[in-house]
C-alpha atoms as a PDB file:
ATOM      1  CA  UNK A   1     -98.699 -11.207 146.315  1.00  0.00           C
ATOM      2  CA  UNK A   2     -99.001 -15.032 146.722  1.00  0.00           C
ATOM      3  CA  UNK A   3    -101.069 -14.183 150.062  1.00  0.00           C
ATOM      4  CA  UNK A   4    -103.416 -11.795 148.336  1.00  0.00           C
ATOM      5  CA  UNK A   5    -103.870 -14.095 145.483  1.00  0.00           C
ATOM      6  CA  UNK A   6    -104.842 -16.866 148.335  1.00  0.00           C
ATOM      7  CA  UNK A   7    -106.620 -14.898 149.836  1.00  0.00           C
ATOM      8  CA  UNK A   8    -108.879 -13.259 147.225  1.00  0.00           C
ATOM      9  CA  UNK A   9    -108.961 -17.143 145.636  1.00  0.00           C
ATOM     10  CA  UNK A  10    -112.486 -18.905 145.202  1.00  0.00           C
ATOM     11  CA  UNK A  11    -112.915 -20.684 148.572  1.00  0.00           C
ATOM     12  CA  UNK A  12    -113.539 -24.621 148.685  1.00  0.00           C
ATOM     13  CA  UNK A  13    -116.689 -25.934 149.169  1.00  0.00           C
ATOM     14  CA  UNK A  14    -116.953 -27.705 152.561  1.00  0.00           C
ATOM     15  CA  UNK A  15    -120.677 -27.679 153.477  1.00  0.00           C
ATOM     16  CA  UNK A  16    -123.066 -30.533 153.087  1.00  0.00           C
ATOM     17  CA  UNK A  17    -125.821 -30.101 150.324  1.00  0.00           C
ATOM     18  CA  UNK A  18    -128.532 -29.352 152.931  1.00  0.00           C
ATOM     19  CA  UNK A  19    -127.122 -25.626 152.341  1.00  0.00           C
ATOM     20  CA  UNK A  20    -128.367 -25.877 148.995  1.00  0.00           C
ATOM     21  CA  UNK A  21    -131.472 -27.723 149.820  1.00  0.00           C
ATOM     22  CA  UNK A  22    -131.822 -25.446 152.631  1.00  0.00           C
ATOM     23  CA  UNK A  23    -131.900 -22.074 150.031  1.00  0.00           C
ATOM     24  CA  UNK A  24    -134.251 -23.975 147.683  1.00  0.00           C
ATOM     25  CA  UNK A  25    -137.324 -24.573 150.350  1.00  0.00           C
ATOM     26  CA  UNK A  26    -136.834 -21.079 151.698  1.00  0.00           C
ATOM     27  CA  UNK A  27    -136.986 -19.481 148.479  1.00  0.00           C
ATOM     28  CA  UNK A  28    -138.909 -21.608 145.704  1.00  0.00           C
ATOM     29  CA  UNK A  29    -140.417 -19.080 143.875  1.00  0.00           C
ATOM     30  CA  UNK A  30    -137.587 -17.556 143.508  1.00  0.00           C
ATOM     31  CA  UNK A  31    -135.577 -20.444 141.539  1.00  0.00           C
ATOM     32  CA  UNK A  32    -138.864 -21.940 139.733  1.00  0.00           C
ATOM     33  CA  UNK A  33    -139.105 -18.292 138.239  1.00  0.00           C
ATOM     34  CA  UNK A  34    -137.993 -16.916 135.059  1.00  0.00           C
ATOM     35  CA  UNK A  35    -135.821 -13.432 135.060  1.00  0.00           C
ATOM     36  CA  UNK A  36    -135.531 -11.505 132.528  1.00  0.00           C
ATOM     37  CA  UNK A  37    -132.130 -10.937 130.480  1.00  0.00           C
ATOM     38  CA  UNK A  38    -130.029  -8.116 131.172  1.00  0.00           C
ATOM     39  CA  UNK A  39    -129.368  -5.521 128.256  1.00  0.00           C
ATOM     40  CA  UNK A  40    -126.992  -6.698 125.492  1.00  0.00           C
ATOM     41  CA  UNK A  41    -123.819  -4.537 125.058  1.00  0.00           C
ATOM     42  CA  UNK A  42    -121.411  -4.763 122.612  1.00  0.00           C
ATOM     43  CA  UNK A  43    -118.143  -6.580 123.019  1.00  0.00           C
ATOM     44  CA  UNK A  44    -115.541  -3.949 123.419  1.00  0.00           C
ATOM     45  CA  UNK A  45    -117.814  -2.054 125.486  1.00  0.00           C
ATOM     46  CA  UNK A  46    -118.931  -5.313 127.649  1.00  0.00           C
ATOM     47  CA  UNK A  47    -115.217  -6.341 128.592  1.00  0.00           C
ATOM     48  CA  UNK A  48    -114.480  -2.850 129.340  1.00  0.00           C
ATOM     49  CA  UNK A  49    -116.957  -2.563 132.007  1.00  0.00           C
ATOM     50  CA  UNK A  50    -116.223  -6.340 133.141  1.00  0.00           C
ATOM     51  CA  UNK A  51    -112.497  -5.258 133.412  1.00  0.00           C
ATOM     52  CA  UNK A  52    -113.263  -1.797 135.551  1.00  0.00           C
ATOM     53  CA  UNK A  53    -115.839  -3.379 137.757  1.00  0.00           C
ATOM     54  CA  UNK A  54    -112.648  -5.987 138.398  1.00  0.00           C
ATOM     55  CA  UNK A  55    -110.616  -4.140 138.965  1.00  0.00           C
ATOM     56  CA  UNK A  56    -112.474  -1.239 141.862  1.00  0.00           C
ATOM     57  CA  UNK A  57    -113.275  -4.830 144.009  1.00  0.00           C
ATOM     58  CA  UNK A  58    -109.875  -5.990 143.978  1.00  0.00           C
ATOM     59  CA  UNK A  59    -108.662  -2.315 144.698  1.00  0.00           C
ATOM     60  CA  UNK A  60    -111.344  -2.175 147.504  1.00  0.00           C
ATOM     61  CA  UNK A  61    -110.501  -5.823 149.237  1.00  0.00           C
ATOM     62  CA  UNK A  62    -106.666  -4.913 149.128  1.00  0.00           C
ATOM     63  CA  UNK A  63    -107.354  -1.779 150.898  1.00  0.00           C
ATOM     64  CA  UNK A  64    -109.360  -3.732 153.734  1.00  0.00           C
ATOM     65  CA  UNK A  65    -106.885  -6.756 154.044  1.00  0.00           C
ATOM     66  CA  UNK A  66    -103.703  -3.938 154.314  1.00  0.00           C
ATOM     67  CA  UNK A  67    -105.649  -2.654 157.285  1.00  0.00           C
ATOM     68  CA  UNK A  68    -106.919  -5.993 158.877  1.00  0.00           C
ATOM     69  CA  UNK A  69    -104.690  -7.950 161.342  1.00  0.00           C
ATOM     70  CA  UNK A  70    -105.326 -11.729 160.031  1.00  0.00           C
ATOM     71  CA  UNK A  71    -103.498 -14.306 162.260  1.00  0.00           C
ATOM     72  CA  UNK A  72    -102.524 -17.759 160.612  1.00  0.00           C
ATOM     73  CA  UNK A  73    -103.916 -19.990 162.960  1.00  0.00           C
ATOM     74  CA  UNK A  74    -106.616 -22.168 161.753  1.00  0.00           C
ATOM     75  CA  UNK A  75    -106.683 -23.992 165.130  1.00  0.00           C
ATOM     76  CA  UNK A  76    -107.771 -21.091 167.165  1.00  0.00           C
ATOM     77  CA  UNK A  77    -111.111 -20.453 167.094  1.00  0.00           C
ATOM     78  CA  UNK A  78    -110.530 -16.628 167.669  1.00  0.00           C
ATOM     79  CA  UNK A  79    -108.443 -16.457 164.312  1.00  0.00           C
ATOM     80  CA  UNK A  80    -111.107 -17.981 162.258  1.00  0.00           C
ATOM     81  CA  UNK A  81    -113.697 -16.035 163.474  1.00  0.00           C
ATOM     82  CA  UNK A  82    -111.027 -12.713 162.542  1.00  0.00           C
ATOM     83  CA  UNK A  83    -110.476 -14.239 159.548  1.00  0.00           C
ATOM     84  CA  UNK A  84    -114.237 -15.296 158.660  1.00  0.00           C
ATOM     85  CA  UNK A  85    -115.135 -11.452 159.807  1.00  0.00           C
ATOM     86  CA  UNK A  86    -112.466  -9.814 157.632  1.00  0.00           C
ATOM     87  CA  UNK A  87    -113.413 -11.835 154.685  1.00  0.00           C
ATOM     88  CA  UNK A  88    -116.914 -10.918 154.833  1.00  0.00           C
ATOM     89  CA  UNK A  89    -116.423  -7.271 155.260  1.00  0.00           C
ATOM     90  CA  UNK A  90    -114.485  -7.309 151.969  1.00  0.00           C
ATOM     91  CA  UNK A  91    -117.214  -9.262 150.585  1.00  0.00           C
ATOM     92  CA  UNK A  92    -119.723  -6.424 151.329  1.00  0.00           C
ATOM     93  CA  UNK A  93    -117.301  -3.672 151.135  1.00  0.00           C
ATOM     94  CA  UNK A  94    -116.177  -5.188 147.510  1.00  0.00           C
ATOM     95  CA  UNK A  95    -119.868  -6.710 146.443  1.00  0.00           C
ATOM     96  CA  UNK A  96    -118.724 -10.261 146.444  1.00  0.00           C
ATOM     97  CA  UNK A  97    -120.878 -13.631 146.616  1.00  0.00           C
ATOM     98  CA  UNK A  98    -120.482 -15.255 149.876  1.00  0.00           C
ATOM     99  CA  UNK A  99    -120.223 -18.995 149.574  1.00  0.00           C
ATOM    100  CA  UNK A 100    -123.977 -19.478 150.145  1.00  0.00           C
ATOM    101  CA  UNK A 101    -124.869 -16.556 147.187  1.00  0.00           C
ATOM    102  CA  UNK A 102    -122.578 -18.431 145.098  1.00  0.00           C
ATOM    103  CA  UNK A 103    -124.327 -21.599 145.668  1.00  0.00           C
ATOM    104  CA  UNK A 104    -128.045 -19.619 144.582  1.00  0.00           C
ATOM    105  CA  UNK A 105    -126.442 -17.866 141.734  1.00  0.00           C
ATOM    106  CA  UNK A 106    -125.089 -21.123 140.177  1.00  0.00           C
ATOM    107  CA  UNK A 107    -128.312 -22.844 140.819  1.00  0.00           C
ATOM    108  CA  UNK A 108    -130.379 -20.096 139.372  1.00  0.00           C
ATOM    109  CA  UNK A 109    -128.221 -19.780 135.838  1.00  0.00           C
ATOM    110  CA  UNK A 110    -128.211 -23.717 135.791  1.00  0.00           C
ATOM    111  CA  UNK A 111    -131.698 -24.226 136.561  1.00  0.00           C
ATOM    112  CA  UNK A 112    -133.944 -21.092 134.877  1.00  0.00           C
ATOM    113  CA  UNK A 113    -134.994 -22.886 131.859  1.00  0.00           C
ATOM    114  CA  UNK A 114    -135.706 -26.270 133.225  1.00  0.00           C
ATOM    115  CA  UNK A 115    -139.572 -27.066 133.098  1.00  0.00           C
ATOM    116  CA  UNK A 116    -140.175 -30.079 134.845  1.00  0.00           C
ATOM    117  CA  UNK A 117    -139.543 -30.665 138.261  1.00  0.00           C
ATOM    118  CA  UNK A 118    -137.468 -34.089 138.352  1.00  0.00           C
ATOM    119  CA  UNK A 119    -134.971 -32.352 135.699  1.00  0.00           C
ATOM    120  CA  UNK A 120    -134.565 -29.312 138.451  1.00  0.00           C
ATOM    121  CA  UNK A 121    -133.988 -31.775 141.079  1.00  0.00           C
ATOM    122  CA  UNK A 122    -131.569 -33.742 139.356  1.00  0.00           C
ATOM    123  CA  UNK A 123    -129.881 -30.498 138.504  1.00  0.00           C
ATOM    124  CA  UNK A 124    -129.085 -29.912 142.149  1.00  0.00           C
ATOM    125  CA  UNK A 125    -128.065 -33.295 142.218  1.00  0.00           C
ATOM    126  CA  UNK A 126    -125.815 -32.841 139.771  1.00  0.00           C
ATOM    127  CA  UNK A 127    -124.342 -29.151 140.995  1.00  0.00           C
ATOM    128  CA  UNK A 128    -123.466 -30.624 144.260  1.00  0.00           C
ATOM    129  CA  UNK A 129    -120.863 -33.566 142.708  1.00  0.00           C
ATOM    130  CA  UNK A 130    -119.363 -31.242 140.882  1.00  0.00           C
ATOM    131  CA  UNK A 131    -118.808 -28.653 143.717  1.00  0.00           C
ATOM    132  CA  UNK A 132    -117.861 -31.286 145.763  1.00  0.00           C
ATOM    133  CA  UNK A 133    -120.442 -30.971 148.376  1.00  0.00           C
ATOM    134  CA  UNK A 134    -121.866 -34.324 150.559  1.00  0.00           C
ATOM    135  CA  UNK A 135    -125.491 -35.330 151.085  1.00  0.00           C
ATOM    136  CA  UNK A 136    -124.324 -36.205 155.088  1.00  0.00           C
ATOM    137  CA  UNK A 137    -128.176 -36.068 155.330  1.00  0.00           C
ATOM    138  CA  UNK A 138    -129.415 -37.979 152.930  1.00  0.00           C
ATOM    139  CA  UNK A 139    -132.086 -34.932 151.756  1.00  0.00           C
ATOM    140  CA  UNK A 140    -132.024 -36.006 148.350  1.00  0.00           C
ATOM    141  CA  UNK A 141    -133.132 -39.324 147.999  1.00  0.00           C
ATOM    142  CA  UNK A 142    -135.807 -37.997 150.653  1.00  0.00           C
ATOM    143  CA  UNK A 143    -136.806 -34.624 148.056  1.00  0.00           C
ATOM    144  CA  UNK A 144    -136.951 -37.192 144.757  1.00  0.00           C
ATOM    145  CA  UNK A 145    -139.268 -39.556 146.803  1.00  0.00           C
ATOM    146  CA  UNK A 146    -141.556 -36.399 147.982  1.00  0.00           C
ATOM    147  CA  UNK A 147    -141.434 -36.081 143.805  1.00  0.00           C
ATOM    148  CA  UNK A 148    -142.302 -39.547 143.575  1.00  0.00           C
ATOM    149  CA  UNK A 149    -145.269 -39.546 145.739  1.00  0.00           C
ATOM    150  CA  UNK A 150    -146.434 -35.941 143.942  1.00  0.00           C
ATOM    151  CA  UNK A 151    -146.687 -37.025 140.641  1.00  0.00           C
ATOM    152  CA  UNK A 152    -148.228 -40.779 141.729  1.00  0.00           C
ATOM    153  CA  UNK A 153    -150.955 -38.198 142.902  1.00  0.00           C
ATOM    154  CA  UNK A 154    -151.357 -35.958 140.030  1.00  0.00           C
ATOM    155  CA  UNK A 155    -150.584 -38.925 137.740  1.00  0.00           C
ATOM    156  CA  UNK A 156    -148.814 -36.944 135.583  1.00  0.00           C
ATOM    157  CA  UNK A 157    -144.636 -35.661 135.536  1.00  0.00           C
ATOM    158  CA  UNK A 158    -144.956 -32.107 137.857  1.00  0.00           C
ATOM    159  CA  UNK A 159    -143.646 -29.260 135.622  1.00  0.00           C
ATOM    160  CA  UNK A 160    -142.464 -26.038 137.540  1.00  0.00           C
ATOM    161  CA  UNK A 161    -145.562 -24.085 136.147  1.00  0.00           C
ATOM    162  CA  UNK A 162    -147.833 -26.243 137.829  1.00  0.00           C
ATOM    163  CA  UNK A 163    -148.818 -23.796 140.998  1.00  0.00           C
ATOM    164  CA  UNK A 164    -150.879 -26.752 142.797  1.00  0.00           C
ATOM    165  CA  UNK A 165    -148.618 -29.548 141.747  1.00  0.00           C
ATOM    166  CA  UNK A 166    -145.677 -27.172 143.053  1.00  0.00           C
ATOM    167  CA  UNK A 167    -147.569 -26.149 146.211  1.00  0.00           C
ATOM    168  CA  UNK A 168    -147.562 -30.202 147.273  1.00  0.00           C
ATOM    169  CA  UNK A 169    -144.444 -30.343 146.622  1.00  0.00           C
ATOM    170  CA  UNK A 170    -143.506 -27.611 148.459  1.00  0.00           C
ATOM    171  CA  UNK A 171    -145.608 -29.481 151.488  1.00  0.00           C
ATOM    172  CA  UNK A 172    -143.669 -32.738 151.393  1.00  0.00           C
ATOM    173  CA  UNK A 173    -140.248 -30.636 151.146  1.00  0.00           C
ATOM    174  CA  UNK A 174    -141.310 -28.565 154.635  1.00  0.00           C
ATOM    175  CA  UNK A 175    -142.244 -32.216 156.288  1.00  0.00           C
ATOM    176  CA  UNK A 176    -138.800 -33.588 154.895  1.00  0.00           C
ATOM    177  CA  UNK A 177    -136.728 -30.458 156.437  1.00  0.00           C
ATOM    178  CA  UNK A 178    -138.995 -31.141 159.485  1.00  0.00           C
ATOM    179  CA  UNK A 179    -137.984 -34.902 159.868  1.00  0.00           C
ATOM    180  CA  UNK A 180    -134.336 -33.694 159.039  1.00  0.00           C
ATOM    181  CA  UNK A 181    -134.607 -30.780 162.090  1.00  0.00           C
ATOM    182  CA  UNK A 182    -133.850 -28.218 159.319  1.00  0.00           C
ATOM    183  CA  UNK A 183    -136.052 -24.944 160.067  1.00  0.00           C
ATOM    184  CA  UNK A 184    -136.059 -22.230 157.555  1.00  0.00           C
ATOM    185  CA  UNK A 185    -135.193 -19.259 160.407  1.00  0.00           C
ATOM    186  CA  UNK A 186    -132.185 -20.953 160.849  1.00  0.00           C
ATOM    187  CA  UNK A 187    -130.782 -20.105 157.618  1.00  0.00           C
ATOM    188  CA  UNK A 188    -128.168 -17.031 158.977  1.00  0.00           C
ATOM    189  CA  UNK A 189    -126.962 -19.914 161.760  1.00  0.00           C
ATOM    190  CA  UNK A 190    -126.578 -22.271 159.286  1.00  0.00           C
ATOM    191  CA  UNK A 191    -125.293 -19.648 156.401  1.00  0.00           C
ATOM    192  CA  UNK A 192    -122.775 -18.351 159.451  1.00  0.00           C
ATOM    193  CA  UNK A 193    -121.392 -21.911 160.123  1.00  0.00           C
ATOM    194  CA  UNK A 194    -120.217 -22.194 156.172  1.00  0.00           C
ATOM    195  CA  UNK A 195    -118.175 -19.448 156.810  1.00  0.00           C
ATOM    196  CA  UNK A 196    -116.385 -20.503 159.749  1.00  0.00           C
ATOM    197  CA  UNK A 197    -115.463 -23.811 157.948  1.00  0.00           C
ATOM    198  CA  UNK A 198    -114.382 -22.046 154.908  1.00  0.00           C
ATOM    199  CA  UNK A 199    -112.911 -19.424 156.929  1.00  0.00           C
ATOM    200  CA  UNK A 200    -111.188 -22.322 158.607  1.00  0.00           C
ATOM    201  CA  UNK A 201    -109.891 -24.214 155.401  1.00  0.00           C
ATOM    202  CA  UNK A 202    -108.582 -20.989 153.918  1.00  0.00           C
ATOM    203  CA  UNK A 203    -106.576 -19.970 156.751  1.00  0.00           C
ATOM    204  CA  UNK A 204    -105.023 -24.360 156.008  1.00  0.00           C
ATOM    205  CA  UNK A 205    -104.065 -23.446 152.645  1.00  0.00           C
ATOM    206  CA  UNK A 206    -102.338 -20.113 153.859  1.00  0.00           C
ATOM    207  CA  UNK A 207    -100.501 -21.777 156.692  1.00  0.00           C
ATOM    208  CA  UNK A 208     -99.733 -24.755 154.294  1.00  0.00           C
ATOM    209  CA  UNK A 209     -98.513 -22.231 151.531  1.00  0.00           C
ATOM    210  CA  UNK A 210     -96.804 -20.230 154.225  1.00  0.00           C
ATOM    211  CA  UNK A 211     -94.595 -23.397 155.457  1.00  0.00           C
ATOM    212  CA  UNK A 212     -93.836 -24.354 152.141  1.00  0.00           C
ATOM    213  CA  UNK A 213     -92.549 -20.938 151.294  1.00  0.00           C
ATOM    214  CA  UNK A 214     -90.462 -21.183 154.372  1.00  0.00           C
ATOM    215  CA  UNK A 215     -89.020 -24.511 153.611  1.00  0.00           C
ATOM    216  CA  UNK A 216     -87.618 -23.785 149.924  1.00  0.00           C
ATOM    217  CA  UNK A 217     -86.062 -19.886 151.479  1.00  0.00           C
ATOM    218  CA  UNK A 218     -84.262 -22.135 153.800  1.00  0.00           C
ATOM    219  CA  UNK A 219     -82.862 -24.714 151.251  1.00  0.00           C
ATOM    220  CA  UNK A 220     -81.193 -21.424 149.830  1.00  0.00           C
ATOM    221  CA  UNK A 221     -77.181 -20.778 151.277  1.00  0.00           C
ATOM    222  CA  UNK A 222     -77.815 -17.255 152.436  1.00  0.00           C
ATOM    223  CA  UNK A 223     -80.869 -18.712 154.988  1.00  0.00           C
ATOM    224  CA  UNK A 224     -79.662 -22.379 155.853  1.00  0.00           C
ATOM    225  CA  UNK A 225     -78.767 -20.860 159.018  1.00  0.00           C
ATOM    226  CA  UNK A 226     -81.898 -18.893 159.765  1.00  0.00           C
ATOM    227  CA  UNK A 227     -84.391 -20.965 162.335  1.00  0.00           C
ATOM    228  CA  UNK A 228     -88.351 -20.883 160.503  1.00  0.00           C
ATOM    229  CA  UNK A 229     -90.292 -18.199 162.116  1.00  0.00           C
ATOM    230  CA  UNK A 230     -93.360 -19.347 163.584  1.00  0.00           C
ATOM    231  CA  UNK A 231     -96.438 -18.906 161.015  1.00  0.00           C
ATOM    232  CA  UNK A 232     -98.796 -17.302 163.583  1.00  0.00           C
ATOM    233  CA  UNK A 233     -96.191 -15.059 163.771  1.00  0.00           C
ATOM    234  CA  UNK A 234     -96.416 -13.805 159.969  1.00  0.00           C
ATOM    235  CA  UNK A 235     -98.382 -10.433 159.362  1.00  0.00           C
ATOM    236  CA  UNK A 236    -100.266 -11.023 156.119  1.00  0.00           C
ATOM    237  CA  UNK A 237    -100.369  -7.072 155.590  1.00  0.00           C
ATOM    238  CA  UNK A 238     -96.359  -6.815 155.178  1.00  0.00           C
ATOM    239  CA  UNK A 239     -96.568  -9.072 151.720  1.00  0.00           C
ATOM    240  CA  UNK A 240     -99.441  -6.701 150.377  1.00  0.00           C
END
């Protein structure tokens, strides 16, 4: 089960913040706006349905990865794209966030009852660090001087409820992803690229965990003989 546990872990974050950005000037509204709060339940009844609703996705992504040939070879391109493929049909098959929907659900909980743009911006800023995500780009110094030059024009801090002072903003972000070469179509190529990387780094840690597995066996008597089998080798689906 240490495979499955691997494999159904929360995935590093390895993209640059321009994923983030990217998400934030294709969908504004949708992050400036408030949502409304889901029904309260009561607690026994709460963690029962938390608990069930665990429990059918990790049913449904064991069933796909017991069926799914995954080769441990994070230097063939071929095997990450397998990898990346089977991972995202459990994603859809099980209702899990992809890397990307994690990045807009964390932003949206962190950032719904900030009112002033700087404080949202900073936000990002600080959701990034803590994810461990790089600004290769350097979009946000670029974003907080668009800010800058907003509220010199308005004269006044811009607040997320202010539609014009928002709308300029929104202006000086699409010339900044412009100057960057960013283009909002290009979120799926960009979205799809995540995955291979992650895809990629996962398939690290379970060739990494995999070796290390194999080197304490063979410190045992009964295997000090026995030559290491070559990872690629290993079919994920027997240890499920």
């Amino acid at each position: 089960m240490a495979f499955t546990s691997r494999l159904l872990s929360k995935s590093r974050q390895l993209c640059g913040t321009q994923t983030i950005l990217l998400r934030e000037h294709a969908v504004p509204v949708r992050f400036f706006a408030k949502e409304a709060a889901p029904a309260a339940l009561k607690g026994d009844e709460m963690l029962k349905n938390i608990f069930l609703e665990v429990k059918k996705k990790f049913e449904t992504a064991i069933g796909i990865l017991r069926k799914e040939k995954i080769t441990i070879d994070p230097e063939d391109p071929a095997a990450v794209a397998q990898y990346a493929k089977v991972m995202k049909t459990v994603r859809e098959k099980a209702d899990l966030f992809s890397e990307s929907q994690r990045i807009q659900y964390t932003i949206q909980t962190r950032t719904q009852d900030i009112p002033d743009a700087r404080t949202y911006l900073l936000t990002l800023k600080e959701i990034r660090i803590k994810r461990g995500l790089t600004d290769d780009l350097g979009a946000e110094v670029m974003m907080m001087d668009a800010l800058e030059k907003v509220e010199k024009e308005i004269k006044k801090p811009l607040m997320r409820n202010d539609k014009k002072g928002m709308a300029l903003l929104m202006a000086e972000f699409d010339k900044v992803n412009k100057k960057l070469g960013i283009r909002k179509e290009d979120l799926p190529k960009y979205e799809e690229q995540l995955e291979l990387k992650i895809a990629k780094a996962q398939l690290e840690d379970l060739k990494k965990d995999a070796l290390e597995a194999m080197e304490t066996q063979k410190k045992r008597e009964e295997f000090k003989d026995e030559e290491m089998v070559d990872v690629k080798s290993l079919d994920i689906r027997n240890f499920i």
